[in-house]
C-alpha atoms as a PDB file:
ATOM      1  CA  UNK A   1      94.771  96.853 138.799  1.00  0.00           C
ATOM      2  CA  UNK A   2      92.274  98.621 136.378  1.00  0.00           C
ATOM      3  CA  UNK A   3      95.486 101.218 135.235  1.00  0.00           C
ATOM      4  CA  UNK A   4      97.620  97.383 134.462  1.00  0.00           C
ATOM      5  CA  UNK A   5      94.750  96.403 132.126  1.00  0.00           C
ATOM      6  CA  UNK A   6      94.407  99.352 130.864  1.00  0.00           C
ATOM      7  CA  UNK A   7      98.533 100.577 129.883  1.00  0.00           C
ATOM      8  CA  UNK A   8      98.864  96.353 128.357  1.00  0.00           C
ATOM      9  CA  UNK A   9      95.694  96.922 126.191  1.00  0.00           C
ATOM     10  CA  UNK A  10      96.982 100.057 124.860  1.00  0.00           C
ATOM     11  CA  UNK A  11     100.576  98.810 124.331  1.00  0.00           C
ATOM     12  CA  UNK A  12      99.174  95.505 122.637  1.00  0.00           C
ATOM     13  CA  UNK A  13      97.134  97.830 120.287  1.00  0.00           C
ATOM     14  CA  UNK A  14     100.187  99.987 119.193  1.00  0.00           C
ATOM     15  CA  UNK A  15     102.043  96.479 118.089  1.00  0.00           C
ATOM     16  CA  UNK A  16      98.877  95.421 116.450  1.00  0.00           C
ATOM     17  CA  UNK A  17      98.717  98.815 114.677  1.00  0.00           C
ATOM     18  CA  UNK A  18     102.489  98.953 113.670  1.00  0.00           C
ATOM     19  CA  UNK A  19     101.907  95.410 112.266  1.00  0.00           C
ATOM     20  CA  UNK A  20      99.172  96.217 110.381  1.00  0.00           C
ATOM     21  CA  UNK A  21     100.674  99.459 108.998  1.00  0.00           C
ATOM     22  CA  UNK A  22     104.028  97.639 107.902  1.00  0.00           C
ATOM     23  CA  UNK A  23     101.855  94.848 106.107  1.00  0.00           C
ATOM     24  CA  UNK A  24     100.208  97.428 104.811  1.00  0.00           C
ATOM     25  CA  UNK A  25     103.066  99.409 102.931  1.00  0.00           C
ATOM     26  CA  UNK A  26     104.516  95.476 102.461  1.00  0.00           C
ATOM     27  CA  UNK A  27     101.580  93.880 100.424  1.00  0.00           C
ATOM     28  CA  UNK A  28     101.130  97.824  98.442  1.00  0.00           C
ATOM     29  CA  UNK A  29     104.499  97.363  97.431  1.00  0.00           C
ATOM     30  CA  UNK A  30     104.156  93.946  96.341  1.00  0.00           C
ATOM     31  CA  UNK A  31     101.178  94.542  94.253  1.00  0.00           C
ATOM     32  CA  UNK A  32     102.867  97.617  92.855  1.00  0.00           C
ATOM     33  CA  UNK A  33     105.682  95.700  91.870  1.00  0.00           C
ATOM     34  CA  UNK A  34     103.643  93.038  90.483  1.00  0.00           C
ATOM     35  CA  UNK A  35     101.501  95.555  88.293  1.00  0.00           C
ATOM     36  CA  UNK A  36     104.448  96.989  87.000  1.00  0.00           C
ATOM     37  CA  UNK A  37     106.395  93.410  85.678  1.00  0.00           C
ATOM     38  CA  UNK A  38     103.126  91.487  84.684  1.00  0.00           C
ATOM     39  CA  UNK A  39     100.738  93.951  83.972  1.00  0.00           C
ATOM     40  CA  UNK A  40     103.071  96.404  81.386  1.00  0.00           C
ATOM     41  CA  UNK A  41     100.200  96.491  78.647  1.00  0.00           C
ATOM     42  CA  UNK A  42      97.279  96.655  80.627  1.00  0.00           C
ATOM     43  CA  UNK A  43      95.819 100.271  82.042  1.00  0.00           C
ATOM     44  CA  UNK A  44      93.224  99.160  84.885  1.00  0.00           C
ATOM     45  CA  UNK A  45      91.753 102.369  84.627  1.00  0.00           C
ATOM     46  CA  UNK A  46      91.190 102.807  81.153  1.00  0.00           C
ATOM     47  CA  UNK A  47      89.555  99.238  81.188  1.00  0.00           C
ATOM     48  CA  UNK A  48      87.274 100.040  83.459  1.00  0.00           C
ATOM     49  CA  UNK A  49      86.466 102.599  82.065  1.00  0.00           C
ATOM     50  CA  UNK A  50      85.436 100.268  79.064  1.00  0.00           C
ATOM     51  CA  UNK A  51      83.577  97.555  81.406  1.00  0.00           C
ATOM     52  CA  UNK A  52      86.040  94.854  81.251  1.00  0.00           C
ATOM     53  CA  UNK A  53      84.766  92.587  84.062  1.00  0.00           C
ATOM     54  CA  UNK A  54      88.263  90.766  84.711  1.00  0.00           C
ATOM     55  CA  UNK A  55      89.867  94.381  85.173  1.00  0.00           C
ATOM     56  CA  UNK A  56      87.085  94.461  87.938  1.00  0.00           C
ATOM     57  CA  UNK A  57      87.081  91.412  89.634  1.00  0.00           C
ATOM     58  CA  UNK A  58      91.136  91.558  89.593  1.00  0.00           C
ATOM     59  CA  UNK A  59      90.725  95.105  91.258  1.00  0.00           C
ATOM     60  CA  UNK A  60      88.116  94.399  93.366  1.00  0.00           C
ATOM     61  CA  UNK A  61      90.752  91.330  94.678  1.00  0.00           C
ATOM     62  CA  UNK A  62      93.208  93.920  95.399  1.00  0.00           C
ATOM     63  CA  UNK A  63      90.520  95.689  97.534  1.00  0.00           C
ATOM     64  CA  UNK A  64      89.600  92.624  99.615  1.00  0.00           C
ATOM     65  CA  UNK A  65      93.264  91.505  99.759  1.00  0.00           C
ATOM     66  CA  UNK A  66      94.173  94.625 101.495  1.00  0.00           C
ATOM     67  CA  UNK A  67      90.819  94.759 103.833  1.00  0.00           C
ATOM     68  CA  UNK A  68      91.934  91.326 105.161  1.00  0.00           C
ATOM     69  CA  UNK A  69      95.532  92.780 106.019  1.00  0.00           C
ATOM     70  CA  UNK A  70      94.115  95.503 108.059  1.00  0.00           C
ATOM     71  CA  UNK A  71      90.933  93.191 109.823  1.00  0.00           C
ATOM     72  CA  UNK A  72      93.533  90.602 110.568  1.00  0.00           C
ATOM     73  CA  UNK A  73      96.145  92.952 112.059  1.00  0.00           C
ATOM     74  CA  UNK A  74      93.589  95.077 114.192  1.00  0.00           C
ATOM     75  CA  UNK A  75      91.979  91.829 115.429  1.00  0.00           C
ATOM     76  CA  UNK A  76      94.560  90.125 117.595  1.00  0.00           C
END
């Protein structure tokens, strides 16, 4: 019975990890596309580089955004 619980958690944590992964390489894409159509004229690093605090706060966003895919996709 222990070898049952055992094989289903491990199977259950492959499809959580192959979720996570695909939203993952989803929600990078996304934001890659989205950089490259809205933000043409705007180099993040070279702003930060000059302390613009929206630069930050919109990359720290993209930071958190893509924590929360991989806490919410390992948690289930």
């Amino acid at each position: 019975m222990e070898w049952d619980f055992i094989s289903a958690s491990l199977i259950n944590l492959l499809i959580n990890l192959s979720y996570t992964v695909i939203s993952l390489f989803v929600a990078v894409f996304a934001l890659i596309t989205i950089d490259k159509k809205l933000l043409k004229d705007v180099d993040i690093q070279k702003e930060l580089k000059e302390n613009n605090l929206a630069v930050a706060i919109f990359s720290s966003s993209i930071l958190i955004f893509v924590a929360l895919i991989i806490c919410f996709g390992l948690k289930s």
